[in-house]
Protein backbone atom coordinates (compact mmCIF):
# COMPACT_ATOMS: atom_id res chain seq x y z
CA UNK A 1 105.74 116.19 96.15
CA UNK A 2 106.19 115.19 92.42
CA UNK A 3 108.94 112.92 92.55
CA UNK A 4 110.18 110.09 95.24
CA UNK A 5 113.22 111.36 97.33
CA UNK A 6 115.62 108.61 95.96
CA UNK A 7 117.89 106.33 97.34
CA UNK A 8 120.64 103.50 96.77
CA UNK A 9 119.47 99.70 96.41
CA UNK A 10 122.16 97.46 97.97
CA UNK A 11 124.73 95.11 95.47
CA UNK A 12 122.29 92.88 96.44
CA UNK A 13 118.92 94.32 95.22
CA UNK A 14 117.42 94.95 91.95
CA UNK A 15 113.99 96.78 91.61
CA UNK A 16 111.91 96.90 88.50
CA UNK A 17 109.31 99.67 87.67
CA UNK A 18 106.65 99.84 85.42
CA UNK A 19 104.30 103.43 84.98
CA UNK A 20 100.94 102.37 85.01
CA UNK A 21 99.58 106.01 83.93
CA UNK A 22 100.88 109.38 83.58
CA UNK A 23 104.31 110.08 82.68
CA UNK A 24 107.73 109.79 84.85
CA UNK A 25 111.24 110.53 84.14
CA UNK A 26 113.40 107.97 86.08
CA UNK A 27 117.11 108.62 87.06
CA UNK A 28 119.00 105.98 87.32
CA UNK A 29 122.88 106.47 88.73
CA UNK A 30 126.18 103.77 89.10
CA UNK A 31 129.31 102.94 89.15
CA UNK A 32 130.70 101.11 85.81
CA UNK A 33 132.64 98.47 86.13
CA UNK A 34 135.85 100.27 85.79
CA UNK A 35 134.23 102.08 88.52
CA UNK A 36 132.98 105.17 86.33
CA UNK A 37 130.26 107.33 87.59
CA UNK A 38 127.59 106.53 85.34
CA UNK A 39 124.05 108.36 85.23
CA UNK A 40 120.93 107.51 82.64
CA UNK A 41 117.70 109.04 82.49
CA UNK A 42 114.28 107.36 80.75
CA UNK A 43 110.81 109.32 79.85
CA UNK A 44 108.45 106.69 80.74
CA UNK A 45 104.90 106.43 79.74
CA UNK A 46 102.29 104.08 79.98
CA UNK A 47 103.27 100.64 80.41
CA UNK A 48 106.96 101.18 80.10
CA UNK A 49 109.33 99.67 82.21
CA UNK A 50 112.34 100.28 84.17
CA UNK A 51 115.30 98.14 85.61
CA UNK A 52 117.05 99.31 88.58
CA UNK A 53 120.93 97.99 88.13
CA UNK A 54 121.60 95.87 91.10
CA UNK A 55 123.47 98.60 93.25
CA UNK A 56 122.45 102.08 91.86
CA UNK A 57 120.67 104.78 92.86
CA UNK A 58 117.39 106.21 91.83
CA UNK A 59 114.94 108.50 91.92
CA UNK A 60 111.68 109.18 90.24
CA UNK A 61 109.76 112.68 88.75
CA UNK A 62 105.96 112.74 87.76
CA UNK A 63 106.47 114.99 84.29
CA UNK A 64 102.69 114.52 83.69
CA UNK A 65 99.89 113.26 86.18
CA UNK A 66 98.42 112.25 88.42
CA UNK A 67 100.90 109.54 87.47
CA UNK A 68 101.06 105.70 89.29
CA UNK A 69 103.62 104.41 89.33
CA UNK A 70 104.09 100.39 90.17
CA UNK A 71 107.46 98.91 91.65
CA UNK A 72 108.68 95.94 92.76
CA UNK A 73 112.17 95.06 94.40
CA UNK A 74 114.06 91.48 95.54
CA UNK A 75 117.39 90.49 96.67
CA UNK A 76 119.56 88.07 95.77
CA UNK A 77 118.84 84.56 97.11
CA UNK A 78 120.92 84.29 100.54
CA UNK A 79 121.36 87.81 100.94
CA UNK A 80 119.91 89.54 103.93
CA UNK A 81 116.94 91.24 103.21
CA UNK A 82 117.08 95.29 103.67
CA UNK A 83 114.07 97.31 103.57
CA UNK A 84 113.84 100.71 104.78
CA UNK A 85 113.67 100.69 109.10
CA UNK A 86 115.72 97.54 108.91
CA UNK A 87 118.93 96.72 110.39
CA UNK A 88 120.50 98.80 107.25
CA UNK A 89 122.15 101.90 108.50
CA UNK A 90 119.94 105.09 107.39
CA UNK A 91 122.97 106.86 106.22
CA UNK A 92 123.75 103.76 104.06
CA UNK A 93 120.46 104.55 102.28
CA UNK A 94 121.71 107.76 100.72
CA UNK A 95 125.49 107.35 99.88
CA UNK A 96 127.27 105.42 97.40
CA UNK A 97 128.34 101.30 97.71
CA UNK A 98 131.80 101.43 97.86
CA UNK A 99 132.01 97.24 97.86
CA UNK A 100 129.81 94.36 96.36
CA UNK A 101 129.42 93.55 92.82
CA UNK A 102 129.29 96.37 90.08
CA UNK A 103 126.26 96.81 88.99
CA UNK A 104 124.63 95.27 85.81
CA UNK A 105 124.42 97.43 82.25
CA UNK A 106 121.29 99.21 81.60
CA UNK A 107 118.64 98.63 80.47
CA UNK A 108 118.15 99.35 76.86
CA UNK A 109 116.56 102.96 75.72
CA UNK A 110 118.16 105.04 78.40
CA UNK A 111 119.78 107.80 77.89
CA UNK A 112 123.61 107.65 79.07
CA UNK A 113 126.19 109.68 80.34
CA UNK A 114 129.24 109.49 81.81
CA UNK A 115 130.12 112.17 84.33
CA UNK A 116 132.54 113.17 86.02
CA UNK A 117 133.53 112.63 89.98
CA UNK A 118 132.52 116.35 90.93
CA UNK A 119 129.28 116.24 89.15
């Protein structure tokens, strides 16, 4: 497979990525703060990075490899820590956060789009 299956991070989580060779395209999807869909999208090559908005989901596509690609994720201090097999509820995984903070802005050099609810 040439690309990671995706998932949400929790209100709680942010995850940073940085593509240590190769090149990825990462898609990055949240709610605004006015609670917008919101969707960006980021060629990465060598050495660039990524910031996961605390919240959104993501998934990421090898464009041209082999590619590696290096991430690293924390919560919020005081915040239960959720990694995949945890207590968190699979289904939870793979749907939107409908409570929690809004996510944070993006990070600069992505692409942005707004679209709409039946997208």
């Amino acid at each position: 497979m040439n690309r990671s299956i995706g998932h949400w991070n929790t209100s709680a989580q942010l995850e940073v990525f940085e593509v240590l060779s190769g090149r990825a395209l990462m898609i990055i999807a949240w709610h605004s703060a006015s609670g917008a869909p919101m969707l960006n999208w980021q060629v990465c090559g060598h050495g660039d990075l990524v910031a996961v908005p605390f919240g959104a989901w993501h998934q990421t596509s090898v464009l041209d490899g082999p590619a590696c690609v290096f991430s690293i994720y924390t919560d919020l201090p005081g915040t239960p820590h959720s990694t995949p097999g945890s207590s968190t509820s699979p289904a939870r995984r793979w749907r939107s956060p409908r409570s929690g903070p809004k996510p944070a802005s993006p990070s600069p050099g992505l692409g942005a789009a707004e679209v709409s609810e039946g997208a």
